[in-house]
C-alpha atoms as a PDB file:
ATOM      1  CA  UNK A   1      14.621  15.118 -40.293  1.00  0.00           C
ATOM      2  CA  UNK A   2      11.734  12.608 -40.074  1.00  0.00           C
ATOM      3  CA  UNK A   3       9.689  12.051 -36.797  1.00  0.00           C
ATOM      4  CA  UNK A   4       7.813   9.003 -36.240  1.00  0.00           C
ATOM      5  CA  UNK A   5       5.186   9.124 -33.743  1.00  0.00           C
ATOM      6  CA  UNK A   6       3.462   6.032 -32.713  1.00  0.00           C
ATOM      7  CA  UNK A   7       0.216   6.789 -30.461  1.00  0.00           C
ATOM      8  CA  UNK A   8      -3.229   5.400 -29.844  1.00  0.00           C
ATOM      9  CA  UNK A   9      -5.942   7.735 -30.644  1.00  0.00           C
ATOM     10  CA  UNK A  10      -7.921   7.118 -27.226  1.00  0.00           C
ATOM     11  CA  UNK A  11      -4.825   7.697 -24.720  1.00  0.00           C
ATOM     12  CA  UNK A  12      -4.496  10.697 -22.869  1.00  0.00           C
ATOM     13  CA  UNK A  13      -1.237  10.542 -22.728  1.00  0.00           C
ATOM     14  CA  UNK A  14      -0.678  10.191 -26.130  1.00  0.00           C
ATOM     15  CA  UNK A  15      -2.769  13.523 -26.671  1.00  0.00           C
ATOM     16  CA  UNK A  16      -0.315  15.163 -23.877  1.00  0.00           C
ATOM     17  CA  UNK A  17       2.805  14.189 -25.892  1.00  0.00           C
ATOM     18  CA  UNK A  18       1.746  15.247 -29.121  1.00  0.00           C
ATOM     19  CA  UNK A  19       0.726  18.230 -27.813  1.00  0.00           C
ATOM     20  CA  UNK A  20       3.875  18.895 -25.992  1.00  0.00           C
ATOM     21  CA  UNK A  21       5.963  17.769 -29.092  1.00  0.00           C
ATOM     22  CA  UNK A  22       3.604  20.677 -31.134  1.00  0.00           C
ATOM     23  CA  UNK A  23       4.421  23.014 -28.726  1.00  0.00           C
ATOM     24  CA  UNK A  24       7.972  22.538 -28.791  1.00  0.00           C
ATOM     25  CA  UNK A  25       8.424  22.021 -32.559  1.00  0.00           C
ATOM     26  CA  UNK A  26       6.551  25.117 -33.397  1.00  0.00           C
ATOM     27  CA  UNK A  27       9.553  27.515 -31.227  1.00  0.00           C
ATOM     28  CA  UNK A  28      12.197  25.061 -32.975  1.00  0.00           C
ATOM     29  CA  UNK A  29      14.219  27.314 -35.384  1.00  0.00           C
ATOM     30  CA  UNK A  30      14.407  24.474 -37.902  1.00  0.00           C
ATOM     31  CA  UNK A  31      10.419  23.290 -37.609  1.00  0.00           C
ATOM     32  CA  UNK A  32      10.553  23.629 -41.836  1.00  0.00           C
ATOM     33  CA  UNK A  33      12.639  20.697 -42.362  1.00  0.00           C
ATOM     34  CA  UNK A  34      11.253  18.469 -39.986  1.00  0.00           C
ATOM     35  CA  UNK A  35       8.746  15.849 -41.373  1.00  0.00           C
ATOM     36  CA  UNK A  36       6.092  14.446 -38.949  1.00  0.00           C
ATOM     37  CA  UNK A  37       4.461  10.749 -39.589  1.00  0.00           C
ATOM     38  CA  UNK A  38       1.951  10.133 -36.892  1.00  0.00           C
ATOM     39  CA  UNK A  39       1.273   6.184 -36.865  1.00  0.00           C
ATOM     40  CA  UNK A  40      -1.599   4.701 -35.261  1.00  0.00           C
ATOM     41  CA  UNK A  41      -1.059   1.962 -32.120  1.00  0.00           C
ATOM     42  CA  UNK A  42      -3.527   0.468 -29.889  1.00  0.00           C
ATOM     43  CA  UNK A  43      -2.153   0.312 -26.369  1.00  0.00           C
ATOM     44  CA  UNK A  44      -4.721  -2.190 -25.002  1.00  0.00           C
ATOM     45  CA  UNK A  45      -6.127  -4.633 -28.007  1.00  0.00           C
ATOM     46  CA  UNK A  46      -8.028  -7.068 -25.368  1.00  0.00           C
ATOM     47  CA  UNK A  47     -10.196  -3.880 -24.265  1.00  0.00           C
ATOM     48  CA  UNK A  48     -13.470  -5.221 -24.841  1.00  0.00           C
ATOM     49  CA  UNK A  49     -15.801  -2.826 -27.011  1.00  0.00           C
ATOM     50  CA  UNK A  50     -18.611  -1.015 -25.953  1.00  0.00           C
ATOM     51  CA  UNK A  51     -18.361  -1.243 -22.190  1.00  0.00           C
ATOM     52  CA  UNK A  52     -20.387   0.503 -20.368  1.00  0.00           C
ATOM     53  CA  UNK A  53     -17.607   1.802 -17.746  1.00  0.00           C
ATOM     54  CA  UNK A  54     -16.488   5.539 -17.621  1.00  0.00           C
ATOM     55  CA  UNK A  55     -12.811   6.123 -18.208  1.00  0.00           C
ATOM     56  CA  UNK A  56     -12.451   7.008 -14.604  1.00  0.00           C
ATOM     57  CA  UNK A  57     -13.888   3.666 -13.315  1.00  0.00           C
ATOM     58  CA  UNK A  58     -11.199   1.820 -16.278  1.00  0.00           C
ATOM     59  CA  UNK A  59      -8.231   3.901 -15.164  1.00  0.00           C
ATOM     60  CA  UNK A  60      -8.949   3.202 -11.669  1.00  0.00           C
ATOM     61  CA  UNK A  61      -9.338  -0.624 -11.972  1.00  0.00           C
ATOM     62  CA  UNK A  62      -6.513  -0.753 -14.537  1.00  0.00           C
ATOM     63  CA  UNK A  63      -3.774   0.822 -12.027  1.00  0.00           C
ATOM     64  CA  UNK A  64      -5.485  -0.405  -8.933  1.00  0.00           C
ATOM     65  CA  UNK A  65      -6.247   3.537  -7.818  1.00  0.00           C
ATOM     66  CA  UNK A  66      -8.845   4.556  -6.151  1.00  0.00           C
ATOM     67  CA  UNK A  67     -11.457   6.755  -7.767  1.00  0.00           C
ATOM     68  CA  UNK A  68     -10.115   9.890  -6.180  1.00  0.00           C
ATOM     69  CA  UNK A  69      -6.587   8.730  -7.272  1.00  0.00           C
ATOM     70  CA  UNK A  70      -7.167   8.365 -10.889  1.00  0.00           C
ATOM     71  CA  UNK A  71      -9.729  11.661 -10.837  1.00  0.00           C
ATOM     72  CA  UNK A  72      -5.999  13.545  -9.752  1.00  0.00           C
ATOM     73  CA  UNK A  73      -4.154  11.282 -12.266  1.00  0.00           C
ATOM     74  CA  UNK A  74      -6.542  12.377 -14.872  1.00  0.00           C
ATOM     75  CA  UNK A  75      -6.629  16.713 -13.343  1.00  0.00           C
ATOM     76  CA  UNK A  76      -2.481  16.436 -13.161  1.00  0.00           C
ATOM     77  CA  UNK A  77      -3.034  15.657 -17.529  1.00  0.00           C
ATOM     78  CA  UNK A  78      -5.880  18.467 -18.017  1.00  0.00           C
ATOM     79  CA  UNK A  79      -3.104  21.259 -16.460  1.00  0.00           C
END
């Protein structure tokens, strides 16, 4: 079986899934015959390069949080 995995190298999220989708293929019985292509995708191309702003300050203007409601957003990932 071949598993595509499309992901953008700077997303948390990403990082959660693939390590949730390590975790479970490593206790899957069959983990030998499955073939993992990891693909690169950029989630937000108009992002402008180099800013200056933390990723706190971008996740909170980019969901319209708070900065204490993104800091949880990002502590619910880091558990």
């Amino acid at each position: 079986m071949r598993v595509d995995i499309w992901s953008d190298v700077v997303c948390p999220w990403c990082y959660v899934g693939k390590s949730r989708f390590e975790k479970a293929l490593s206790s899957f019985a069959h983990r030998d015959e499955v073939e993992v292509v990891y693909r690169s995708f950029e989630l937000d191309p108009n992002s402008p390069r180099g800013q200056g702003e933390s990723n706190l300050a971008m996740l909170s203007k980019k969901f319209g949080k708070s900065p204490a409601e993104a800091l949880a957003l990002v502590r619910s990932l880091e558990g």
